[in-house]
Protein backbone atom coordinates (compact mmCIF):
# COMPACT_ATOMS: atom_id res chain seq x y z
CA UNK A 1 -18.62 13.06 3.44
CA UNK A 2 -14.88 12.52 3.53
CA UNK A 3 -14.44 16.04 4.77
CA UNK A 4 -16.26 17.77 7.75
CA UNK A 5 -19.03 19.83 6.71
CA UNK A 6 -19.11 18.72 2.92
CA UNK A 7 -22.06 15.98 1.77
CA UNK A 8 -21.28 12.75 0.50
CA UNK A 9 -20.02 13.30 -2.99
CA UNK A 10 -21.64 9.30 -4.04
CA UNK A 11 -24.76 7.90 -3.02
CA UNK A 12 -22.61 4.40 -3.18
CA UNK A 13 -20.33 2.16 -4.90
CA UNK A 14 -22.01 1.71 -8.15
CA UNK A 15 -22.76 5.35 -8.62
CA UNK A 16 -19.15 6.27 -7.51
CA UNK A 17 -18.05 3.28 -10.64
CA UNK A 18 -20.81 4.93 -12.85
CA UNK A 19 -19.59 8.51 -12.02
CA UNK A 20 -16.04 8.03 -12.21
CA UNK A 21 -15.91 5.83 -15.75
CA UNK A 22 -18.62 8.81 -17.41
CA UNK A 23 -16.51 11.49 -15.76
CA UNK A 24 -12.95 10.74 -16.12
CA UNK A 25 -13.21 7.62 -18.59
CA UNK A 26 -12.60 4.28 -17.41
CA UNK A 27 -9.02 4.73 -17.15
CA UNK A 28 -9.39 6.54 -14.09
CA UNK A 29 -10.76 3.26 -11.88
CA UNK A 30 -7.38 2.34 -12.49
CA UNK A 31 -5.02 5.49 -11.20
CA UNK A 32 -2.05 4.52 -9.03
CA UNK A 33 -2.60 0.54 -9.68
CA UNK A 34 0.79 0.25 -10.78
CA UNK A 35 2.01 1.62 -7.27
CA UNK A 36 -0.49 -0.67 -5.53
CA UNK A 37 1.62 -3.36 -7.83
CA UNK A 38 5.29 -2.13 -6.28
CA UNK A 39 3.46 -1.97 -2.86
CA UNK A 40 1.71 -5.18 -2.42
CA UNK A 41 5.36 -6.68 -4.23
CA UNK A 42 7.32 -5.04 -1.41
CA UNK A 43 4.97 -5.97 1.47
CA UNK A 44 4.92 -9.48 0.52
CA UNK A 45 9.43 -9.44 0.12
CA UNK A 46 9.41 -7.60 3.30
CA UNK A 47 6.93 -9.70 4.94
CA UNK A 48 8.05 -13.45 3.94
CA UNK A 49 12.05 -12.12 4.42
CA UNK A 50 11.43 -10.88 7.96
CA UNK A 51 8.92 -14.17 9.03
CA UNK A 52 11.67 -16.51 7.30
CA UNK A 53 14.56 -15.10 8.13
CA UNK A 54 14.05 -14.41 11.67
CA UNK A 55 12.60 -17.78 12.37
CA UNK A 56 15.55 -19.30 10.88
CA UNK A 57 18.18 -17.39 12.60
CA UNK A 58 15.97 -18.08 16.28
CA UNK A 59 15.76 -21.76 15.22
CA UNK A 60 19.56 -21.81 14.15
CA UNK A 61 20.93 -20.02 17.37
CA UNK A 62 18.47 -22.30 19.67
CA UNK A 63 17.14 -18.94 20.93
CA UNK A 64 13.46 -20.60 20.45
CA UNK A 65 12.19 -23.97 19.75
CA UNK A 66 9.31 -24.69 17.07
CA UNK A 67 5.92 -23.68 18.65
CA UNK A 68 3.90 -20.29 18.88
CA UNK A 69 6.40 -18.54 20.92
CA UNK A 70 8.74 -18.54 17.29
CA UNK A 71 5.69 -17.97 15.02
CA UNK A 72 4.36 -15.19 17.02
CA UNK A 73 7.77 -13.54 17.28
CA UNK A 74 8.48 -14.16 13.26
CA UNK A 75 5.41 -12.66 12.73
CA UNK A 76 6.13 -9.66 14.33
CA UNK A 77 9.51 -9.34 12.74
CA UNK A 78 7.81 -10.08 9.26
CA UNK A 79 5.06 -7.27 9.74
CA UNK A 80 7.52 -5.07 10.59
CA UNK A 81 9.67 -5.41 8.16
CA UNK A 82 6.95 -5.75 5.57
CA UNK A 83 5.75 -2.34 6.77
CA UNK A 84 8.88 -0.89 6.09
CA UNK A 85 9.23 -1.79 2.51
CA UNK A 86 6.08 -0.64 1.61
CA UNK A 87 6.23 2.54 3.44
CA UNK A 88 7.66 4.11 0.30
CA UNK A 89 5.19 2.77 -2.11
CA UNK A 90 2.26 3.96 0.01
CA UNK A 91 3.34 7.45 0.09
CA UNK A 92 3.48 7.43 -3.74
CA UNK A 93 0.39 6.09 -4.16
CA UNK A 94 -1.99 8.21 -2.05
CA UNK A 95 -0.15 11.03 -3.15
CA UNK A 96 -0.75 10.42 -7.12
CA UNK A 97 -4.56 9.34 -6.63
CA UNK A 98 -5.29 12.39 -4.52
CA UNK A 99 -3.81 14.53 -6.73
CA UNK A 100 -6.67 15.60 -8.64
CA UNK A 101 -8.50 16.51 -5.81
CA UNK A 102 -5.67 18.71 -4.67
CA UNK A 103 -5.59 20.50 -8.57
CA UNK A 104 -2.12 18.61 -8.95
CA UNK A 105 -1.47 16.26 -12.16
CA UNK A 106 1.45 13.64 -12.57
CA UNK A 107 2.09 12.19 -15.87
CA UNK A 108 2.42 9.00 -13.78
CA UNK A 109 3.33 7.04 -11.29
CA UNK A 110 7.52 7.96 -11.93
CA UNK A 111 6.57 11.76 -12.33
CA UNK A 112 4.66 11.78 -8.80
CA UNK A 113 8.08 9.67 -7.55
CA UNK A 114 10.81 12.24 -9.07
CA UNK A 115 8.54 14.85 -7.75
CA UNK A 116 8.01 13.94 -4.04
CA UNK A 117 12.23 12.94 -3.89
């Protein structure tokens, strides 16, 4: 299972879907979606902004010419950047879907937010 010494609590994905919509209602397949929203949003600002930007500004101050040297480094600058922005997100989202299995409950996504800050 997911922790040491405990069995698997679903035999697979379809009984976990089965299990989870009789169980909780089918509301629950859906927990923390909205921060998944914010978090893919952010990765994908962070991500184009830092790939763009830097290969601009390398372009711009000659530092490198157009070939893999400048996509490879724009890359790097994107993920990085991408990471960061979505850093915050992340944390907010695995901490309001494993609430209930820590015997926590948030209202929602802001109440899980104005509780971790």
């Amino acid at each position: 299972g997911a922790r040491a010494g405990h069995a698997p609590t679903y035999r697979g994905a379809l009984h976990f879907f089965a299990a989870c919509a009789r169980d909780e209602g089918p509301g629950a397949l859906l927990r923390g979606s909205s921060a998944l929203v914010v978090r893919g949003s952010l990765l994908s600002m962070g991500h184009l902004s830092g790939y763009d930007g830097c290969k601009t500004w390398a372009k711009e101050a000659h530092l490198l010419q157009e070939g893999a040297l400048l996509h490879v480094s724009a890359s790097l600058a994107g993920a990085l950047l991408g990471t960061t922005c979505s850093c915050p997100a992340d944390r907010v989202m695995t901490t309001f879907q494993t609430a209930p299995m820590l015997g926590r409950h948030y209202r929602g996504i802001l109440h899980c937010t104005a509780e971790i800050w």
